[in-house]
Protein backbone atom coordinates (compact mmCIF):
# COMPACT_ATOMS: atom_id res chain seq x y z
CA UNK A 1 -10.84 -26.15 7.87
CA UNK A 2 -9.20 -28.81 5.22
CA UNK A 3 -7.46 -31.97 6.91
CA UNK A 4 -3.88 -31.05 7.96
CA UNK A 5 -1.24 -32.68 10.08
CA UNK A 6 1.65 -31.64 11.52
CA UNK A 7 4.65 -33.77 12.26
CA UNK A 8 7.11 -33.77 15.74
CA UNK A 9 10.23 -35.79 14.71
CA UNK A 10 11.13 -37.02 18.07
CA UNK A 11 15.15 -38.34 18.25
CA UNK A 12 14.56 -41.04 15.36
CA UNK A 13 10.54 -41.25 16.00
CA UNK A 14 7.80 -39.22 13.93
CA UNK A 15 5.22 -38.04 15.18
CA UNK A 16 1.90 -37.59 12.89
CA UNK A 17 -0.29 -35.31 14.63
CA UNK A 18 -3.92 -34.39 13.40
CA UNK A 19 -4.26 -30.22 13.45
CA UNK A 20 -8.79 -29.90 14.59
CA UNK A 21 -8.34 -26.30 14.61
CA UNK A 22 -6.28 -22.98 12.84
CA UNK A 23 -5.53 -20.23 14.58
CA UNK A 24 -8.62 -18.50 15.04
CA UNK A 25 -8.99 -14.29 14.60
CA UNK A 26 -8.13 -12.71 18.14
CA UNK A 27 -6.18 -15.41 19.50
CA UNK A 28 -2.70 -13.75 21.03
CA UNK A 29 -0.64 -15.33 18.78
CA UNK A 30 -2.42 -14.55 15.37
CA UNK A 31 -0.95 -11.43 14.77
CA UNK A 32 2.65 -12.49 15.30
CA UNK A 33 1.61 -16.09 12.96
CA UNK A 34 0.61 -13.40 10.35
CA UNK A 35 3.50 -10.83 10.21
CA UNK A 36 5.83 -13.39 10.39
CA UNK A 37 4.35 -15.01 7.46
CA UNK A 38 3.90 -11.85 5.41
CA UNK A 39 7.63 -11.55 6.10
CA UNK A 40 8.69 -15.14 4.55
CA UNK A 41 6.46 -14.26 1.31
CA UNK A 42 8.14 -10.70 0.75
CA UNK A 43 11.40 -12.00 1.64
CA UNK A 44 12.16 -12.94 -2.07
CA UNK A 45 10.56 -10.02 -3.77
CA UNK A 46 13.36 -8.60 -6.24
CA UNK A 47 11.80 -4.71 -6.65
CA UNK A 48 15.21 -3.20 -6.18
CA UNK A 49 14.30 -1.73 -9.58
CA UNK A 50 10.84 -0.14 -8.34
CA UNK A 51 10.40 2.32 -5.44
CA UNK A 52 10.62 5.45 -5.00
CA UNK A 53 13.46 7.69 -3.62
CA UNK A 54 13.66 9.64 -0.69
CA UNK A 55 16.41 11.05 1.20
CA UNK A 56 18.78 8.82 -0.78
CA UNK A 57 16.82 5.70 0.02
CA UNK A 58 15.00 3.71 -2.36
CA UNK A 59 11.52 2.59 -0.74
CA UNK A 60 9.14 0.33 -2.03
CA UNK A 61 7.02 -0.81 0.56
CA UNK A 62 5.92 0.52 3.57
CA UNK A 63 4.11 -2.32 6.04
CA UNK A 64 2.46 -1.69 9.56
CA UNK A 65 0.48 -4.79 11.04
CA UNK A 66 -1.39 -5.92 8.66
CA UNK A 67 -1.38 -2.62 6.22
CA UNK A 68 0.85 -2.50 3.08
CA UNK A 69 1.65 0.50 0.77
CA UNK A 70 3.87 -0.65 -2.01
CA UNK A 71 5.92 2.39 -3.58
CA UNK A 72 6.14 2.75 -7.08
CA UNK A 73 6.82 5.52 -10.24
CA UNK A 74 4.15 4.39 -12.38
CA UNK A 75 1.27 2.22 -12.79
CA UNK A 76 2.59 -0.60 -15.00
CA UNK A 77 5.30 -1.04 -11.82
CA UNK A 78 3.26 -0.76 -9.34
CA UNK A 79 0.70 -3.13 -11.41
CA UNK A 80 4.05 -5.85 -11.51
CA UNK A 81 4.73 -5.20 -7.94
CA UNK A 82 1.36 -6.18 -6.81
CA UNK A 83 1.55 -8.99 -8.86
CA UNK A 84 3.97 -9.99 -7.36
CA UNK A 85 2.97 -9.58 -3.75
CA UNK A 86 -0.37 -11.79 -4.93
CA UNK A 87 1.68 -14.76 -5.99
CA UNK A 88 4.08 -14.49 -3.14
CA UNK A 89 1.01 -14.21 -0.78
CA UNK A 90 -0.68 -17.17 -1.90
CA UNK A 91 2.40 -19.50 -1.83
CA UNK A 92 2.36 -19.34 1.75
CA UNK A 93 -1.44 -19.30 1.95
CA UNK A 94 -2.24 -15.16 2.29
CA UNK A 95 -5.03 -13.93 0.33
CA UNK A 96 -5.43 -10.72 -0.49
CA UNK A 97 -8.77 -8.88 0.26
CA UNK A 98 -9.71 -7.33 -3.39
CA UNK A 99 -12.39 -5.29 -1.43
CA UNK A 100 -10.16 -3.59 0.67
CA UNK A 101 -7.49 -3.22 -1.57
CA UNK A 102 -7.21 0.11 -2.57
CA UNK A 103 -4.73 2.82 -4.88
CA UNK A 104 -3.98 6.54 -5.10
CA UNK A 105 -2.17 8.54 -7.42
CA UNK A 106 -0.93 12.13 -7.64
CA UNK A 107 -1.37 14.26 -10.34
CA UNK A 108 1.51 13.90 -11.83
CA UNK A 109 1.49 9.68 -12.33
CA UNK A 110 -0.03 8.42 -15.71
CA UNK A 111 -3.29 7.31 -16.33
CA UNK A 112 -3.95 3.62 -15.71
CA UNK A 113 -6.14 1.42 -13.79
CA UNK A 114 -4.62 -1.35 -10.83
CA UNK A 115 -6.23 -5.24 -11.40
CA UNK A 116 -5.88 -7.57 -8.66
CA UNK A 117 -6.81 -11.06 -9.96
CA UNK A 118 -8.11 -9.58 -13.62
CA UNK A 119 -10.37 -7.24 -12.02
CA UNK A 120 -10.33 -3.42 -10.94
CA UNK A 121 -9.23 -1.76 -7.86
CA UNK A 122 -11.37 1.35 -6.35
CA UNK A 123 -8.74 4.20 -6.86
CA UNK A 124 -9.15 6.32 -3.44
CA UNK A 125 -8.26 10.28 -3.42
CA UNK A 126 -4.83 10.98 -1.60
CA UNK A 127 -4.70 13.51 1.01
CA UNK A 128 -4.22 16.49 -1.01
CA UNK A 129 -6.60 16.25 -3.03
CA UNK A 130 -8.43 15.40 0.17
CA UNK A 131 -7.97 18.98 1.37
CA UNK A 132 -8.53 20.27 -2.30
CA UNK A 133 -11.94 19.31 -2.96
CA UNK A 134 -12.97 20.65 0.58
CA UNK A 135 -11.05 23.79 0.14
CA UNK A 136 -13.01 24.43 -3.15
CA UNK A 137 -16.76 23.69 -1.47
CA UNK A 138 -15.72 26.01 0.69
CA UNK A 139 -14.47 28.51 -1.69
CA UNK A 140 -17.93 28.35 -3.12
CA UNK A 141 -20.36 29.05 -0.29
CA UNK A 142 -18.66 32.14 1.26
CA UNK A 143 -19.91 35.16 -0.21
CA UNK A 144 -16.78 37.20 0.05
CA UNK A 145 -14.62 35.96 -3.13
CA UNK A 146 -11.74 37.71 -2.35
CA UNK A 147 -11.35 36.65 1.52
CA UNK A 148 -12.07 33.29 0.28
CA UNK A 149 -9.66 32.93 -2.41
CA UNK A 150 -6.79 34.33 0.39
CA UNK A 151 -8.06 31.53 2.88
CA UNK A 152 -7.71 29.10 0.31
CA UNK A 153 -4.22 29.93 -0.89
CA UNK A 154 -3.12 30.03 2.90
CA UNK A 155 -4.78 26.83 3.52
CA UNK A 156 -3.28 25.32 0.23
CA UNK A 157 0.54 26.84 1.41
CA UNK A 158 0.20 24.84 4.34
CA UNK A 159 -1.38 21.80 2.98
CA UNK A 160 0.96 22.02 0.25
CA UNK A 161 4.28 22.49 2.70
CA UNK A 162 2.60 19.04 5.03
CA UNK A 163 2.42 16.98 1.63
CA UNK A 164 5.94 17.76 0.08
CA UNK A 165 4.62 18.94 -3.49
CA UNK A 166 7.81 19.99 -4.61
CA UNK A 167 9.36 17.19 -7.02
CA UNK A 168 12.76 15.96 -6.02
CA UNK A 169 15.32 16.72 -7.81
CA UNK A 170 17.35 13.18 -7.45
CA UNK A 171 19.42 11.55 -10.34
CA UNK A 172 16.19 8.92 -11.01
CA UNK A 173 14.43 12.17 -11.66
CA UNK A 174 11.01 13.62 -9.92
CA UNK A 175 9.95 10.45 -8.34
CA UNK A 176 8.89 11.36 -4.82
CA UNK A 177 5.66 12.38 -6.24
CA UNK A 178 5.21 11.02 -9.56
CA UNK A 179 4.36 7.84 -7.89
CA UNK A 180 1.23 5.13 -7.93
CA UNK A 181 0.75 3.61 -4.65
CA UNK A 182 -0.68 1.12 -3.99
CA UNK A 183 -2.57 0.59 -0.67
CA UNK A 184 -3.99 -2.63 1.58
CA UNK A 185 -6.78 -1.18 3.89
């Protein structure tokens, strides 16, 4: 750990006291240290031009512990957006993990590829296509083409009903879905 101090001001009196020892991983207070900062940093963020909207509401960030999903309609925003998250992150000395930082896309979102720090992110499937692939292996190895392909549409009706395919129909246009997301794992 670098050299750090902390200072008590004490009525008129300073205090300059030497810091040995961060919070380590596990201690009971870490996680509270960390969302708390992760607060301060996104404080500031200005996306009230990104997101996405649902249900009237613009989103563009979804956070649980340490887990992020930033909201955006295409790649270039949610390219800015992450960006911006980086910078903001560092300034109060978060780093973000380029390993575990992850994006998905649905099929109706542009081509493009997310950097973090100049290099490229590992674009994950979402859970549709999830469901798709398996669907289709399965689709495959049954001998019965017929019975399969009625499985597979009922399978894909619900699948499809769970994952809200259906574009919205909202004054910013179809942007429920036609969204690049952007995911901390």
């Amino acid at each position: 750990m670098r050299e750090a101090t902390t200072i008590i001001k004490l009525f008129e009196r300073e205090i300059v006291i030497p810091v040995k020892r961060g919070v380590r991983q596990g201690d009971t207070i870490s996680p509270k240290l960390f969302t708390t900062t992760l607060q301060y940093a996104m404080k500031d963020l200005n996306w009230e031009q990104y997101g996405i909207w649902i249900d009237g509401k613009n989103i563009t960030k979804l956070r649980f512990a340490d887990d992020i999903v930033l909201c955006a309609n295409n790649p270039e925003e949610a390219q800015k957006m992450l960006d911006d998250l980086d910078k903001a992150s560092k300034a109060v000395g978060l780093e973000m993990n380029r390993k575990k930082t992850q994006y998905m896309k649905n099929v109706w979102c542009p081509a493009g590829v997310l950097k973090l720090e100049g290099r490229a992110l590992e674009e994950t499937l979402n859970d549709l296509q999830q469901r798709f692939k398996f669907n289709i292996k399965s689709l495959i190895l049954r001998r019965n083409p017929h019975r399969s392909l009625s499985k597979l549409g009922r399978r894909l009706a619900m699948n499809l009903g769970q994952v809200l395919l259906l574009p919205s129909t909202q004054n910013r246009g179809a942007t429920s879905l036609r969204s690049a997301v952007v995911r901390k794992a």
